[in-house]
C-alpha atoms as a PDB file:
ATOM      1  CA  UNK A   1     104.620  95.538 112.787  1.00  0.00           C
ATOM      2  CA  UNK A   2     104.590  91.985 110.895  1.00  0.00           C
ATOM      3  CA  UNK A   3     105.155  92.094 107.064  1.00  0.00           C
ATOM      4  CA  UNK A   4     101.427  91.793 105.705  1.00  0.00           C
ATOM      5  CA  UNK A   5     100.577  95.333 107.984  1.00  0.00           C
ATOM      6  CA  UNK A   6     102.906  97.351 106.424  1.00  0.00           C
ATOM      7  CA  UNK A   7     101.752  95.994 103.377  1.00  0.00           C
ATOM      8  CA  UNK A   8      98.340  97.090 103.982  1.00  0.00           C
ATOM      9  CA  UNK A   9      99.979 100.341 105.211  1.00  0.00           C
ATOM     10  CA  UNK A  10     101.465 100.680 102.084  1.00  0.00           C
ATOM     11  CA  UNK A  11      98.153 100.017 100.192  1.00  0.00           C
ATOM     12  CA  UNK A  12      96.046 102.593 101.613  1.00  0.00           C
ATOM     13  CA  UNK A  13      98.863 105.236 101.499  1.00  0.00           C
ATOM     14  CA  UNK A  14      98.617 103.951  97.473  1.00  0.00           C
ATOM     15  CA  UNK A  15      94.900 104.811  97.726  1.00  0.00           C
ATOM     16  CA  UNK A  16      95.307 108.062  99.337  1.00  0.00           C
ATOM     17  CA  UNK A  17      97.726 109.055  97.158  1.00  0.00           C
ATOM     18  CA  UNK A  18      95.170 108.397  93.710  1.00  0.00           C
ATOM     19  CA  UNK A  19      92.153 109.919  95.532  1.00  0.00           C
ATOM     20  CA  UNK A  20      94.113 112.696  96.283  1.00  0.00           C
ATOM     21  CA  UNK A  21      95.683 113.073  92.543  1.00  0.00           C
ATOM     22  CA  UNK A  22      91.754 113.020  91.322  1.00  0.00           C
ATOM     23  CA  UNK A  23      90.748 115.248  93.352  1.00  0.00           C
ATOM     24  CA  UNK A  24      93.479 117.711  92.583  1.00  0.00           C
ATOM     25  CA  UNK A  25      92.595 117.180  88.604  1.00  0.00           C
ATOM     26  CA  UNK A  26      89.167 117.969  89.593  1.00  0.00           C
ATOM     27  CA  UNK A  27      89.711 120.842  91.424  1.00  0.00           C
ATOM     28  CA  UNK A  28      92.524 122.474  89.102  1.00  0.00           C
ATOM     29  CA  UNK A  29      89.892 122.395  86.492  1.00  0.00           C
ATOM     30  CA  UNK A  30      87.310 123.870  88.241  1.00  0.00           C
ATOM     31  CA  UNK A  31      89.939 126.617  89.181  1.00  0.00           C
ATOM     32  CA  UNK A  32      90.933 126.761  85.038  1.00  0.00           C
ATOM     33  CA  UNK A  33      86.974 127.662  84.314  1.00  0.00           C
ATOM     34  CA  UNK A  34      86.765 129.974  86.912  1.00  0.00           C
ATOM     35  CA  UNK A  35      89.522 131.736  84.837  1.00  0.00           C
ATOM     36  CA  UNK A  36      92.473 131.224  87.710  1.00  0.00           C
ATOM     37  CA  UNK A  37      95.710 131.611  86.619  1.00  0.00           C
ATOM     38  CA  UNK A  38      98.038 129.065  86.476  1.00  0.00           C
ATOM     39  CA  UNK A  39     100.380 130.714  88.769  1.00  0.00           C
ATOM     40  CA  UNK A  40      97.860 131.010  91.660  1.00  0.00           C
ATOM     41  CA  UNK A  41      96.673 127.286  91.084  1.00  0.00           C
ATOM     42  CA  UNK A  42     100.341 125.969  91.331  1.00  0.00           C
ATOM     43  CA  UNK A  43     101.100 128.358  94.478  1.00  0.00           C
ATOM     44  CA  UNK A  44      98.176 126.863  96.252  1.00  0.00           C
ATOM     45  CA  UNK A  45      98.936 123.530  95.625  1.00  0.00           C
ATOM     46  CA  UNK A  46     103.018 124.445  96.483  1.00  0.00           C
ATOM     47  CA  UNK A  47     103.890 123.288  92.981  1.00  0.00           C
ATOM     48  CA  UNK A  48     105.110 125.172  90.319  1.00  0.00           C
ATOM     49  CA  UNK A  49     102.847 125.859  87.219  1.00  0.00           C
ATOM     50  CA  UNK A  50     105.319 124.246  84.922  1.00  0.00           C
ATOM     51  CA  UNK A  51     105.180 120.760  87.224  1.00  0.00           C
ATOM     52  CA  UNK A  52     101.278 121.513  87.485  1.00  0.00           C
ATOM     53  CA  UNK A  53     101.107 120.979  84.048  1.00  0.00           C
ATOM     54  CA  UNK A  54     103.406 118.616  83.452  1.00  0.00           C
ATOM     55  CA  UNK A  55     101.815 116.571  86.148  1.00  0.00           C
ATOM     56  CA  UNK A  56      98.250 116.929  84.509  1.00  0.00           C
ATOM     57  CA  UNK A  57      99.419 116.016  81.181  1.00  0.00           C
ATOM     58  CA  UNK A  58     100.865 112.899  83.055  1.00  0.00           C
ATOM     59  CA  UNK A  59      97.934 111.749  83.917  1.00  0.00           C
ATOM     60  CA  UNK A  60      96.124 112.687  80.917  1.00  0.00           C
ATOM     61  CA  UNK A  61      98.310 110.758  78.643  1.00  0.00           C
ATOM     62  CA  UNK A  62      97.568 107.699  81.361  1.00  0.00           C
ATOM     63  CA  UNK A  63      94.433 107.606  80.740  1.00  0.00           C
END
């Protein structure tokens, strides 16, 4: 594998890696309205519900 493929491996692992955050926002707060709990959320996801939130106020304070 020649330098410019793993840099276009690297790339779309990149892009993977955003869709995948957005889609997690997305679906976290759909879970939120539905009245989940935090705790199930996180377990689902195999996060905690501290790094949950501390991830979604990551990107929050991104944007």
């Amino acid at each position: 594998m020649d330098e410019n493929e793993i840099r276009d491996e690297l790339q779309s692992l990149a892009d993977e890696a955003s869709t995948y955050v957005d889609r997690r926002d997305a679906a976290v707060a759909r879970a939120r309205e539905a009245h989940m709990k935090w705790e199930e959320i996180a377990g689902i996801l195999g996060m905690t519900p501290h790094g949950l939130r501390k991830a979604l106020n990551k990107r929050s304070e991104e944007s």
